[in-house]
Protein backbone atom coordinates (compact mmCIF):
# COMPACT_ATOMS: atom_id res chain seq x y z
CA UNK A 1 13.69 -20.03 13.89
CA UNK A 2 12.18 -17.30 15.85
CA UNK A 3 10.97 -13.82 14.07
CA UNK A 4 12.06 -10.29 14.85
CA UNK A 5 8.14 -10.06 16.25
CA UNK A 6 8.56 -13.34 18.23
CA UNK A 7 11.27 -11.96 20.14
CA UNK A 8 9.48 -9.05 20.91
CA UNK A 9 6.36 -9.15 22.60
CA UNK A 10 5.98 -5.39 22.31
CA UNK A 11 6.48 -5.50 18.37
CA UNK A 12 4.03 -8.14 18.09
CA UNK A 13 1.66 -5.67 19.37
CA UNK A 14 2.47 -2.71 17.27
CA UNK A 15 2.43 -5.39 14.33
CA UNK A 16 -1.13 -5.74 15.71
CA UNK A 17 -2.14 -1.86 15.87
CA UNK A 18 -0.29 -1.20 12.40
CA UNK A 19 -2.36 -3.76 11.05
CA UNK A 20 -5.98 -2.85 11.96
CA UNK A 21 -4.45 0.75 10.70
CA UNK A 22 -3.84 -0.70 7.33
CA UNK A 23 -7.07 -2.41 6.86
CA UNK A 24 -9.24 0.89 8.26
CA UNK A 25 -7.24 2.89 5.71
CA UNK A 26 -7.73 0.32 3.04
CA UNK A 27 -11.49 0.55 3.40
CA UNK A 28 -11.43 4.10 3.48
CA UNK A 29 -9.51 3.91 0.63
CA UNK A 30 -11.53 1.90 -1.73
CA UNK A 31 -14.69 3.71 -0.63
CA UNK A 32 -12.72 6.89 -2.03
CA UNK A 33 -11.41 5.16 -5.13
CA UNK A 34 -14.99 4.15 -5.85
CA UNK A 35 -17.02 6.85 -4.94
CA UNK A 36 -14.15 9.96 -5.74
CA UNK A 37 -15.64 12.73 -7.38
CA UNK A 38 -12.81 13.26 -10.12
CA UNK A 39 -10.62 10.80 -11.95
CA UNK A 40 -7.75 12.60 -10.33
CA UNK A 41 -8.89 12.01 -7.17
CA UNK A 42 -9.26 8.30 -7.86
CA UNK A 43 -5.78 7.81 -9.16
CA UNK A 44 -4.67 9.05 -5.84
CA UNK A 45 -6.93 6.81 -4.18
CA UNK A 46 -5.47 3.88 -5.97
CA UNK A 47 -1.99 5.06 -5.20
CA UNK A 48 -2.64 5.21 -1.82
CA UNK A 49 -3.99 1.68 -1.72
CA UNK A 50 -0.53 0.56 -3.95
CA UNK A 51 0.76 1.84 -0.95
CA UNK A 52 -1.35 0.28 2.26
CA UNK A 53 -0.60 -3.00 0.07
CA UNK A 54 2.73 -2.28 0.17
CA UNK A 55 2.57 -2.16 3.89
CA UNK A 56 0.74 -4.97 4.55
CA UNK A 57 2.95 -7.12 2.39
CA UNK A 58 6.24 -5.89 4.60
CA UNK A 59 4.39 -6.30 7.80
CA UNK A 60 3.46 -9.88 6.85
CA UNK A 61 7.42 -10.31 6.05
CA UNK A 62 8.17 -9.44 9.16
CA UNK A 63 5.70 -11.51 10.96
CA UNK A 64 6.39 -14.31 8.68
CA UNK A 65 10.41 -14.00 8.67
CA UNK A 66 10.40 -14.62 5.14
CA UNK A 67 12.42 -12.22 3.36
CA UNK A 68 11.08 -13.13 -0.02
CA UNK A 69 7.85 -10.82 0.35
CA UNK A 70 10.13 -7.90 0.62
CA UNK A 71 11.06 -8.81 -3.14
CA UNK A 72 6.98 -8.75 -3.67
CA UNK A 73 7.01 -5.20 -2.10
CA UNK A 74 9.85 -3.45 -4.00
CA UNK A 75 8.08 -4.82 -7.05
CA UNK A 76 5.07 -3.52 -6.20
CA UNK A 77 5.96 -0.38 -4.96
CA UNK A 78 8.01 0.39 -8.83
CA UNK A 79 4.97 -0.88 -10.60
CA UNK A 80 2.48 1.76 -8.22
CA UNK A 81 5.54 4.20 -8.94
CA UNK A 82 5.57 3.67 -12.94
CA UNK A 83 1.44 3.85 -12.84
CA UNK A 84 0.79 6.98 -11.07
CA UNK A 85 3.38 8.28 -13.36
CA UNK A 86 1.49 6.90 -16.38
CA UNK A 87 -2.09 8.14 -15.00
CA UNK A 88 -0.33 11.32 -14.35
CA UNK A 89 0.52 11.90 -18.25
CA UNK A 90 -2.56 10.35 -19.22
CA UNK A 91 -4.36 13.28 -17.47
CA UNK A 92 -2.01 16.28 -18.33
CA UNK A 93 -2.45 14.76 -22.36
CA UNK A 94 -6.30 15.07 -21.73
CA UNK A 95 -6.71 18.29 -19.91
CA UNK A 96 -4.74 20.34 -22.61
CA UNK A 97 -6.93 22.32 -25.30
């Protein structure tokens, strides 16, 4: 069985690009979420990375042809959904006087 990026020599070389993408963003990423100046800033940082994760896991489907991962993703991408939401109140419950 052959994958959509088998079939495709072109897509197996934006698979390529999109990948080294996703791991320079990563790294950018966790150099943020470590080194962020506020807390805010460092719950965006680990949304964003809920996110690159997210789109390394459906590029990896897709290379793969296993359509099982894109279970993985939508269950990642509600949990990353549900905790931004929860660092969100935590912060609005802290700030007020």
């Amino acid at each position: 069985m052959t994958t959509i990026i088998e079939s495709e020599p072109w897509l197996a070389t934006v698979a390529l690009i999109s990948t080294i993408i996703i791991l320079v963003s990563m790294g950018m990423t966790v150099v943020h979420l470590l080194r962020g100046p506020g807390l805010s800033d460092r719950v965006a940082a680990l949304d964003l990375t809920a996110l690159l994760l997210l789109g390394a896991i459906v590029l990896y489907s897709l290379k793969t042809g296993n359509p099982m991962f894109l279970d993985v993703a939508l269950v990642l991408a509600l949990l990353g959904f549900l905790s931004t939401i929860g660092f969100a109140r935590y912060l609005e419950e802290r700030n007020k006087p």
